[in-house]
C-alpha atoms as a PDB file:
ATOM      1  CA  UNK A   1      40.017  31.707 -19.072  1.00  0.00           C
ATOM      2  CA  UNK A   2      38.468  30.290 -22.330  1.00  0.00           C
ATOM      3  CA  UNK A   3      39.485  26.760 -21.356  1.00  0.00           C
ATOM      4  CA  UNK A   4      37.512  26.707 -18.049  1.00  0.00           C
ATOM      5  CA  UNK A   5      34.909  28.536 -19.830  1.00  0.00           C
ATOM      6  CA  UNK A   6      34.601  25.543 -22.424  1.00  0.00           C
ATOM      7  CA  UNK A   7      34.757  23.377 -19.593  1.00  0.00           C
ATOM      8  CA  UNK A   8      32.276  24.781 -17.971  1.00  0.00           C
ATOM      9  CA  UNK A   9      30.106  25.203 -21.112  1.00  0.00           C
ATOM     10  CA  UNK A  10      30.638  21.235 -21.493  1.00  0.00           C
ATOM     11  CA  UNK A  11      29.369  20.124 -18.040  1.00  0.00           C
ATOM     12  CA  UNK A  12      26.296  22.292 -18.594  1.00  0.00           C
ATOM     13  CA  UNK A  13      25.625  21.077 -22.059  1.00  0.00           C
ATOM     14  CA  UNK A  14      25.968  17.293 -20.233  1.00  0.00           C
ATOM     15  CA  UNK A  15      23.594  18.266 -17.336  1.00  0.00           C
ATOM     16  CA  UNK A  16      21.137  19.273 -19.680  1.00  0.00           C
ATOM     17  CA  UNK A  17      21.271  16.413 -21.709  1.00  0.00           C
ATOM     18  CA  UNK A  18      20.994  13.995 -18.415  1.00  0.00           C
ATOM     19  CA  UNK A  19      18.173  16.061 -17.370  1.00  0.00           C
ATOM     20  CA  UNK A  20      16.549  15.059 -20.926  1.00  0.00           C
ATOM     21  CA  UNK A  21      16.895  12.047 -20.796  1.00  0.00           C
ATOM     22  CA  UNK A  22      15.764  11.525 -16.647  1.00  0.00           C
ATOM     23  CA  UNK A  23      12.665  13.585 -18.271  1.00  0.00           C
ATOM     24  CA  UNK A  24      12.600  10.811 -21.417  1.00  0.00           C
ATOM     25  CA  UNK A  25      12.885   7.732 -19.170  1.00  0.00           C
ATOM     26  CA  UNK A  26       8.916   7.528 -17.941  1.00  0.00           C
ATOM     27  CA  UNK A  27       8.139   7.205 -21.686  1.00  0.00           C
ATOM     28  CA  UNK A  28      10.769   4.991 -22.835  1.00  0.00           C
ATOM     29  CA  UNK A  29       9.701   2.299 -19.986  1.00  0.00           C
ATOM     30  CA  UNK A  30       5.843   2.711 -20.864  1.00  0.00           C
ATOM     31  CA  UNK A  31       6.901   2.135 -25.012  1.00  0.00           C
ATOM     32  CA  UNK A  32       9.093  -0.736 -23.586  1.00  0.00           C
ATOM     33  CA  UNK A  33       6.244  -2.226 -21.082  1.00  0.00           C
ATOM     34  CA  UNK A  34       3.768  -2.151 -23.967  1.00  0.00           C
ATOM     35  CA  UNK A  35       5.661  -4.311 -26.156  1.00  0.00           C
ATOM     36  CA  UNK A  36       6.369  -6.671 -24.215  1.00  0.00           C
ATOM     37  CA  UNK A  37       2.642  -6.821 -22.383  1.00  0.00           C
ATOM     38  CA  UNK A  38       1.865  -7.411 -26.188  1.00  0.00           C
ATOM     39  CA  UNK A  39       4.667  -9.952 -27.773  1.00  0.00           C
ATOM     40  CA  UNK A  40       4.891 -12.146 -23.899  1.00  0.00           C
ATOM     41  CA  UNK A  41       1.749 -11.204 -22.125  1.00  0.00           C
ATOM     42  CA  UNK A  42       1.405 -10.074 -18.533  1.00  0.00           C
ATOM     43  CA  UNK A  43       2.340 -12.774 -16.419  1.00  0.00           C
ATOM     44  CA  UNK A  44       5.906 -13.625 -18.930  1.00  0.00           C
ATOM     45  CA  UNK A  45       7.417 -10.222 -19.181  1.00  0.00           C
ATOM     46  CA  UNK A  46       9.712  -9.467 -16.596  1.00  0.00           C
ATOM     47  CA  UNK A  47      10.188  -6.232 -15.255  1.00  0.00           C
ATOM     48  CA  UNK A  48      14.108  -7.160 -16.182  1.00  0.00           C
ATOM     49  CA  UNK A  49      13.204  -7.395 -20.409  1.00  0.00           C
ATOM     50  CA  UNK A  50      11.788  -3.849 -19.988  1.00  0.00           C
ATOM     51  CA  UNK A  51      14.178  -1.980 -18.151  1.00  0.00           C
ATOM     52  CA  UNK A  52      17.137  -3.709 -20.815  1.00  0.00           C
ATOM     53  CA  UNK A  53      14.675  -3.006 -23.450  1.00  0.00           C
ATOM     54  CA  UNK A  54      14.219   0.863 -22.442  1.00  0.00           C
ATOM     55  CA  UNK A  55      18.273   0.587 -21.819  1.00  0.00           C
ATOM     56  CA  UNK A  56      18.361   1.452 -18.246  1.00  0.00           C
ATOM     57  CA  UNK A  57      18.852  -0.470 -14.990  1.00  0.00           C
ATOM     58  CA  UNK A  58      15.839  -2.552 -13.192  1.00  0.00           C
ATOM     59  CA  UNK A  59      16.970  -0.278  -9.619  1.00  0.00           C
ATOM     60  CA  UNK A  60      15.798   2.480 -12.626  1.00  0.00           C
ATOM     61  CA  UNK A  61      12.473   1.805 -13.754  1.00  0.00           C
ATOM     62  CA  UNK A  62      11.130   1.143  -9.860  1.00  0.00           C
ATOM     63  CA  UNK A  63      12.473   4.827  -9.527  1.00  0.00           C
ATOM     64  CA  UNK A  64       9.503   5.618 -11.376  1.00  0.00           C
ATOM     65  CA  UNK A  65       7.017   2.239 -10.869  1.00  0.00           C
ATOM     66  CA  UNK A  66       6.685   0.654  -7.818  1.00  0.00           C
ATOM     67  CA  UNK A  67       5.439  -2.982  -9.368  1.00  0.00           C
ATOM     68  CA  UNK A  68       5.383  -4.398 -12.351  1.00  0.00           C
ATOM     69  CA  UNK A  69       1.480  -3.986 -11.489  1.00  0.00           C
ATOM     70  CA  UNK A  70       1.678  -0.572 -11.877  1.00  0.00           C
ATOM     71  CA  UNK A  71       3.456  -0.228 -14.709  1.00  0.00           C
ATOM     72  CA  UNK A  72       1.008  -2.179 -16.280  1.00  0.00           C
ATOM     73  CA  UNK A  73      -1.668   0.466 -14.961  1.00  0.00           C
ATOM     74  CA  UNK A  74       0.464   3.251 -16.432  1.00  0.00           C
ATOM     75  CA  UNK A  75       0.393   1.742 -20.164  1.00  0.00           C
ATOM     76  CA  UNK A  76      -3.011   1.469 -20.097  1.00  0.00           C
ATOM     77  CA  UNK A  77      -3.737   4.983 -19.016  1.00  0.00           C
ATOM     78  CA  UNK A  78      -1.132   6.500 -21.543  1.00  0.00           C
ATOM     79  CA  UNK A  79      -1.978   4.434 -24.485  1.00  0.00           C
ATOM     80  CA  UNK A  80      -6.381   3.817 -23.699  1.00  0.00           C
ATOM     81  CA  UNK A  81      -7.729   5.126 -21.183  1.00  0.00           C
ATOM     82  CA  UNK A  82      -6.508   8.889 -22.083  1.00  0.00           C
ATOM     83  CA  UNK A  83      -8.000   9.004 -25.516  1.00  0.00           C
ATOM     84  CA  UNK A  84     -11.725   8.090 -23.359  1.00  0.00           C
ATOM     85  CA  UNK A  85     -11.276  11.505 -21.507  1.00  0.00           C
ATOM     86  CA  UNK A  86     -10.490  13.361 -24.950  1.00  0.00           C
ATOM     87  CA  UNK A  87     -13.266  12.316 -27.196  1.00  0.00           C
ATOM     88  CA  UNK A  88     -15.696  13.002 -23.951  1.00  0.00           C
ATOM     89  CA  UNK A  89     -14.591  16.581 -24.095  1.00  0.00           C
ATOM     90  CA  UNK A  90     -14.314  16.505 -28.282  1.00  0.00           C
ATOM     91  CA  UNK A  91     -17.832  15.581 -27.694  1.00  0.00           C
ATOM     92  CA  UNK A  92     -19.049  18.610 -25.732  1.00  0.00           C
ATOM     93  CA  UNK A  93     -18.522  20.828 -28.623  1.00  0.00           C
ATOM     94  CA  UNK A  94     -19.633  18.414 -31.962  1.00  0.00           C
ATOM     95  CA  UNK A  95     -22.341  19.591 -33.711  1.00  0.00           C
ATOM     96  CA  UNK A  96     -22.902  16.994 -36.968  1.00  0.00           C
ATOM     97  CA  UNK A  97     -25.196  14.223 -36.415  1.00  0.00           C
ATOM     98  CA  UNK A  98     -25.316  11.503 -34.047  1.00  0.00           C
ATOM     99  CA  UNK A  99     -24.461   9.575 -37.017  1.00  0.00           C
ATOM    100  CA  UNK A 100     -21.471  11.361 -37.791  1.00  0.00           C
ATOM    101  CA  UNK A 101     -20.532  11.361 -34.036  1.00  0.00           C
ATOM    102  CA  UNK A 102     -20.642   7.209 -33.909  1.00  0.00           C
ATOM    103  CA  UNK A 103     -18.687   6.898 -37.067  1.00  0.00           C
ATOM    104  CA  UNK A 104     -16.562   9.593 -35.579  1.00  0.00           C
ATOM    105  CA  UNK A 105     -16.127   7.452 -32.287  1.00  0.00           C
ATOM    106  CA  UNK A 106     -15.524   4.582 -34.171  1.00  0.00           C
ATOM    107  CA  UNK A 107     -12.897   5.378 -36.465  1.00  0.00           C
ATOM    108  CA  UNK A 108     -11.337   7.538 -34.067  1.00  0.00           C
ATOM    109  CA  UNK A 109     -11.247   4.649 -31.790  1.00  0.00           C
ATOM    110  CA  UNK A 110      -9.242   2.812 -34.094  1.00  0.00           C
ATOM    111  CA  UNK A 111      -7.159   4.966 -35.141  1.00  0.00           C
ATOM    112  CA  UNK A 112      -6.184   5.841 -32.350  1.00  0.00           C
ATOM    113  CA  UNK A 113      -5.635   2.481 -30.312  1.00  0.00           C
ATOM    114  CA  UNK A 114      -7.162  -0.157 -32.702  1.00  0.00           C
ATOM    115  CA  UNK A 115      -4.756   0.251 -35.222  1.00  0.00           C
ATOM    116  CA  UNK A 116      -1.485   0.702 -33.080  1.00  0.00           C
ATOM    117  CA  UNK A 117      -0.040  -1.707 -30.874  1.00  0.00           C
ATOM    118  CA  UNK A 118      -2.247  -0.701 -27.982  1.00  0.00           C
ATOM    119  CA  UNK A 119      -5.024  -3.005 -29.334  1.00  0.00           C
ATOM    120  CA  UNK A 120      -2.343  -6.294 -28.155  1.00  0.00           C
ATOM    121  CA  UNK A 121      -3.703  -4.735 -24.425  1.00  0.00           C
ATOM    122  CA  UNK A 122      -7.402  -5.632 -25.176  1.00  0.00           C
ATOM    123  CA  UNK A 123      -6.513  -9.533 -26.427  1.00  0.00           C
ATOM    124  CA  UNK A 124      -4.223  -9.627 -22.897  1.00  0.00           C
ATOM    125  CA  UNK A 125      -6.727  -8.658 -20.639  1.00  0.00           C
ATOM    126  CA  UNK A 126      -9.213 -11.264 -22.532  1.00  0.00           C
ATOM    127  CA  UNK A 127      -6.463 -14.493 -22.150  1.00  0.00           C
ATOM    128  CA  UNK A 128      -5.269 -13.469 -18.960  1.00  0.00           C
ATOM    129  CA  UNK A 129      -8.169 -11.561 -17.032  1.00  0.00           C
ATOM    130  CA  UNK A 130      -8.974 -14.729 -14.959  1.00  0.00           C
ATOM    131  CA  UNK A 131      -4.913 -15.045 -13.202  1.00  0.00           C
ATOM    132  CA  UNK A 132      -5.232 -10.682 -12.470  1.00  0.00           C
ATOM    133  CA  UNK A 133      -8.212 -10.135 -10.785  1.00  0.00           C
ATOM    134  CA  UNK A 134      -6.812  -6.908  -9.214  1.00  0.00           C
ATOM    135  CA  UNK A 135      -5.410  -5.788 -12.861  1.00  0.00           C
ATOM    136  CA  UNK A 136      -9.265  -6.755 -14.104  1.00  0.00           C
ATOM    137  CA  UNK A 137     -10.776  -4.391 -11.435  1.00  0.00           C
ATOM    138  CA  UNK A 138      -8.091  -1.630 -12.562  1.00  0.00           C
ATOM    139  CA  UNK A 139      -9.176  -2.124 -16.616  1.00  0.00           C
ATOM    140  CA  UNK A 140     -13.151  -2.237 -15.511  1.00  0.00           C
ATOM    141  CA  UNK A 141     -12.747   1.260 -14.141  1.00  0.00           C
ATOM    142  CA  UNK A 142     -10.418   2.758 -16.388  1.00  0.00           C
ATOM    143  CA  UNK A 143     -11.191   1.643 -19.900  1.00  0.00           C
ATOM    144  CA  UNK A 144     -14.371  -0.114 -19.552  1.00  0.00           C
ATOM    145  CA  UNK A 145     -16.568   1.800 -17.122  1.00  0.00           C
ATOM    146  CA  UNK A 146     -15.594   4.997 -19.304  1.00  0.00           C
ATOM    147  CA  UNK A 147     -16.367   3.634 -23.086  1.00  0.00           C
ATOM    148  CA  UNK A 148     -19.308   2.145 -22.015  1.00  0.00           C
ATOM    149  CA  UNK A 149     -20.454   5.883 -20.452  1.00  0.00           C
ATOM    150  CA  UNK A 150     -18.715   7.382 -23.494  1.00  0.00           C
ATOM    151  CA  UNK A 151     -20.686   4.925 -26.350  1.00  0.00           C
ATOM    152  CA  UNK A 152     -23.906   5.392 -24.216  1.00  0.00           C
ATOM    153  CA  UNK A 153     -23.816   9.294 -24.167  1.00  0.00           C
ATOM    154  CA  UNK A 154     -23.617   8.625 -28.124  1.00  0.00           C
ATOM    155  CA  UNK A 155     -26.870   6.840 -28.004  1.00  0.00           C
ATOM    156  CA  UNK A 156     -28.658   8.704 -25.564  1.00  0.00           C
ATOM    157  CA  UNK A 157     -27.717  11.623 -27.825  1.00  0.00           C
ATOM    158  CA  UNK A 158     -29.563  10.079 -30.865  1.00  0.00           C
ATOM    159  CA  UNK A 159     -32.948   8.844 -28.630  1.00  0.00           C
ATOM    160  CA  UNK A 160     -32.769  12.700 -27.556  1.00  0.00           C
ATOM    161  CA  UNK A 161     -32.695  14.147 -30.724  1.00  0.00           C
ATOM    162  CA  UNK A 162     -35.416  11.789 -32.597  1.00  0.00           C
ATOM    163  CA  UNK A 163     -32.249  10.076 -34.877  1.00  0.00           C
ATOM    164  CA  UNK A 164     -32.640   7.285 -33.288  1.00  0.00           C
ATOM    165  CA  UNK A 165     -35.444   4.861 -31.548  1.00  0.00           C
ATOM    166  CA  UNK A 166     -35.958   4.106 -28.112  1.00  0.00           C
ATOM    167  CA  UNK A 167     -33.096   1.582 -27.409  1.00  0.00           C
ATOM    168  CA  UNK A 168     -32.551  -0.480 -24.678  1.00  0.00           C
ATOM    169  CA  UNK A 169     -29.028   1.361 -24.083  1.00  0.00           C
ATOM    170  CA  UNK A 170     -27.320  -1.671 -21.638  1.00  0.00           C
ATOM    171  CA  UNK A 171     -27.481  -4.004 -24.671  1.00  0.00           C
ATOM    172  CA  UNK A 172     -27.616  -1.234 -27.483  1.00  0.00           C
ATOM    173  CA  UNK A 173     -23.980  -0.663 -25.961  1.00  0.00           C
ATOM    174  CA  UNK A 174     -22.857  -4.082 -26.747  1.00  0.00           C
ATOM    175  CA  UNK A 175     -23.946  -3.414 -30.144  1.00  0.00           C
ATOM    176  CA  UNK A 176     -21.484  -1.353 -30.989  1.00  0.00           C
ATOM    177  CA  UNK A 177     -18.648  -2.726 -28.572  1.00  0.00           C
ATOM    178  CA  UNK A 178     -19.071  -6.454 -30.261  1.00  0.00           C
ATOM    179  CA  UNK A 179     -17.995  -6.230 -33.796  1.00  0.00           C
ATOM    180  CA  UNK A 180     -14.782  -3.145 -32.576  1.00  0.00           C
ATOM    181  CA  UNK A 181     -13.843  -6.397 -30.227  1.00  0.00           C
ATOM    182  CA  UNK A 182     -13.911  -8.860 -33.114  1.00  0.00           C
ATOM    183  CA  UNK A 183     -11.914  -6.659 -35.167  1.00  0.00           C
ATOM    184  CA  UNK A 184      -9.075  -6.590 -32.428  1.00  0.00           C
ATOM    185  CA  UNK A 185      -9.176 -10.246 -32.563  1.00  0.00           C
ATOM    186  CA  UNK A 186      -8.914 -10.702 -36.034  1.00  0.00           C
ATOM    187  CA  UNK A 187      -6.127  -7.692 -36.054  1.00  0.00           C
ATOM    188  CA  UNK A 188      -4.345 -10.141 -33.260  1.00  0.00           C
ATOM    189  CA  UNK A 189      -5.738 -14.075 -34.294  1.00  0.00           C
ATOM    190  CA  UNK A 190      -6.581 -13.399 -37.682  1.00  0.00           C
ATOM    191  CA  UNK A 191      -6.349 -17.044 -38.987  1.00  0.00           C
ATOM    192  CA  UNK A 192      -8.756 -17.839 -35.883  1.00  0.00           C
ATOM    193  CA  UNK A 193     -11.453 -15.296 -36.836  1.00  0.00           C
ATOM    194  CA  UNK A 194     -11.180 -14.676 -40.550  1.00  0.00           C
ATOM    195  CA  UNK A 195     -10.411 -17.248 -43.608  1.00  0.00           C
ATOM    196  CA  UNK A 196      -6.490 -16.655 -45.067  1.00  0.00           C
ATOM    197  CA  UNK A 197      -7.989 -15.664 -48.376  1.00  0.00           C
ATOM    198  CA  UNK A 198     -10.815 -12.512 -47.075  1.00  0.00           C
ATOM    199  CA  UNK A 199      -8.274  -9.625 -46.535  1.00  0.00           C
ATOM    200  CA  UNK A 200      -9.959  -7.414 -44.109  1.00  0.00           C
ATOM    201  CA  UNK A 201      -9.813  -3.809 -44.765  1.00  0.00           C
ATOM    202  CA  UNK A 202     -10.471  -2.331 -41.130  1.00  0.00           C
ATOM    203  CA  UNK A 203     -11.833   0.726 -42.361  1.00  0.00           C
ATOM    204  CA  UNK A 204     -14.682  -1.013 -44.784  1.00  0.00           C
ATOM    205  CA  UNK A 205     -15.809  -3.176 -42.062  1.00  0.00           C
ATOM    206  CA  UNK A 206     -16.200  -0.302 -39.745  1.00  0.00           C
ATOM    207  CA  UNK A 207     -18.401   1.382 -42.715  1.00  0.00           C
ATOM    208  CA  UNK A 208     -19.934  -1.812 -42.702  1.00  0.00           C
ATOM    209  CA  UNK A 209     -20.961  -2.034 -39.190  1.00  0.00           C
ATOM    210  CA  UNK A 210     -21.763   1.206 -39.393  1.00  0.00           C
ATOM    211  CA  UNK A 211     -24.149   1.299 -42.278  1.00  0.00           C
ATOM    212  CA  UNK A 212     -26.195  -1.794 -40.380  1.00  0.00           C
ATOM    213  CA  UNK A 213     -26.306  -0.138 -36.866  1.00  0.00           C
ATOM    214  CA  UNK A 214     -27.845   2.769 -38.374  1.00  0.00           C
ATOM    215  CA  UNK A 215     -29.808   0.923 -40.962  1.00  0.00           C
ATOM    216  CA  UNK A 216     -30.354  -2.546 -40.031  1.00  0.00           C
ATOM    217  CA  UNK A 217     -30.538  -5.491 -43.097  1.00  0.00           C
ATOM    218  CA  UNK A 218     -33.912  -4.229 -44.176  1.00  0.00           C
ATOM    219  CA  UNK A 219     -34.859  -2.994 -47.680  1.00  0.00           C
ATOM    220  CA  UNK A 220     -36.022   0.175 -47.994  1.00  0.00           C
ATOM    221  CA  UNK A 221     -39.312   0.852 -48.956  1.00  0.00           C
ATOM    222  CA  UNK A 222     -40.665   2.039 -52.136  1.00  0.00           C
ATOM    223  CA  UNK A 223     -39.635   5.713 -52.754  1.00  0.00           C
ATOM    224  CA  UNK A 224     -37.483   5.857 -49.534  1.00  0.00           C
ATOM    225  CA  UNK A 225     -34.255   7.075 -49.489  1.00  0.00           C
ATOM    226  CA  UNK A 226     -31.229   4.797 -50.098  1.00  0.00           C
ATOM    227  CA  UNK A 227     -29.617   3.179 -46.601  1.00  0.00           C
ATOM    228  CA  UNK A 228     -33.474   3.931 -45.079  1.00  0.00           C
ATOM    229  CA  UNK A 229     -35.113   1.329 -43.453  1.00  0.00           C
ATOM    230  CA  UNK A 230     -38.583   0.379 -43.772  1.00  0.00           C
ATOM    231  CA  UNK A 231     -41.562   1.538 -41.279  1.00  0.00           C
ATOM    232  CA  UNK A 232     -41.288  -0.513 -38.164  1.00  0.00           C
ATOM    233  CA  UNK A 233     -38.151  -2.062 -39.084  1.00  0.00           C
END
């Protein structure tokens, strides 16, 4: 019976396809939440704008979030917090410099979520920390919590290996955090931050930061090499 066999070759070919796209929905709804988190902010979006935006039904998306609240939770884990528990176990195995391993952290950081739309998450939590406190707690342990650990295994790294001097590591981490947060700014409020006519090439200003973390504003002394500070400096 090659009808019913087409028929039957159909339906399967249609299950399939369902079962693709039940698999797809999770992802669509977390692409959906995180534009909205970052064009409305927390407290506008409605759970309603990101089911319609994902195309399925609000009875849908609490299928696979309870809360708006925890959708929230699941963009930052797919989109921030995930990349933290990667570059910890990239770093168990890198073997340049602790030099090359900040830069690395750095520009990997941005790439990563500094550069994508992920970044709109950081500027939220910073307008809108002080109406979430339970969303706050959620962020501290997730994303915070971890990249401070993550920047001060860095450091520690460095002080262990003579590249770098004894630090006092629960400011030095600020030191590195600061000018990442200003560039999110700028990336977000750049007529706030920076004047309409510097064009900020994220990748230079990491260099930048960079080059005076390691090096400080010192001139070298006589005979050292370049980017080397001077004795005591």
């Amino acid at each position: 019976m090659p009808n019913a066999k087409f028929h039957c070759d159909q339906h399967q070919a249609s299950v399939a396809k369902r079962e693709r796209r039940k698999e797809a929905r999770p992802g669509e709804l977390l692409n959906a939440a995180l534009d909205l988190f970052v064009e409305k902010g927390f407290a506008a979006t409605r759970v309603e704008e990101v089911a319609a935006r994902a195309g399925v039904s609000k009875g849908t998306l609490f299928l696979y979030f309870q809360s708006k609240e925890e959708l929230f939770k699941a963009v930052v884990c797919e989109n921030i917090s995930g990349h933290l528990k990667e570059w910890n176990a990239q770093f168990d195995s890198f073997e340049g410099s602790t030099a090359d391993m900040l830069d690395c952290c750095l520009n990997a950081w941005w790439d990563r979520v500094g550069a994508t739309r992920a970044s709109g998450i950081n500027k939220l939590m910073v307008s809108e920390a002080r109406n979430f406190p339970e969303l706050v707690a959620f962020y501290q342990q997730e994303v915070v919590l971890p990249g401070h650990a993550l920047i001060r295994r860095v450091l520690e790294r460095g002080m262990a290996r003579g590249e770098f001097r004894v630090l006092d590591l629960d400011y030095a981490v600020y030191s590195v955090l600061a000018p990442m947060t200003f560039l999110i700014m700028a990336q977000h409020c750049m007529g706030a931050c920076v004047p309409a006519q510097i064009a900020l090439d994220p990748k230079k200003y990491i260099a930048a930061q960079l080059s005076t973390l390691l090096h400080g504003w010192s001139a070298p002394t006589a005979g050292a090499a370049p980017g080397e500070p001077k004795a005591g400096a």
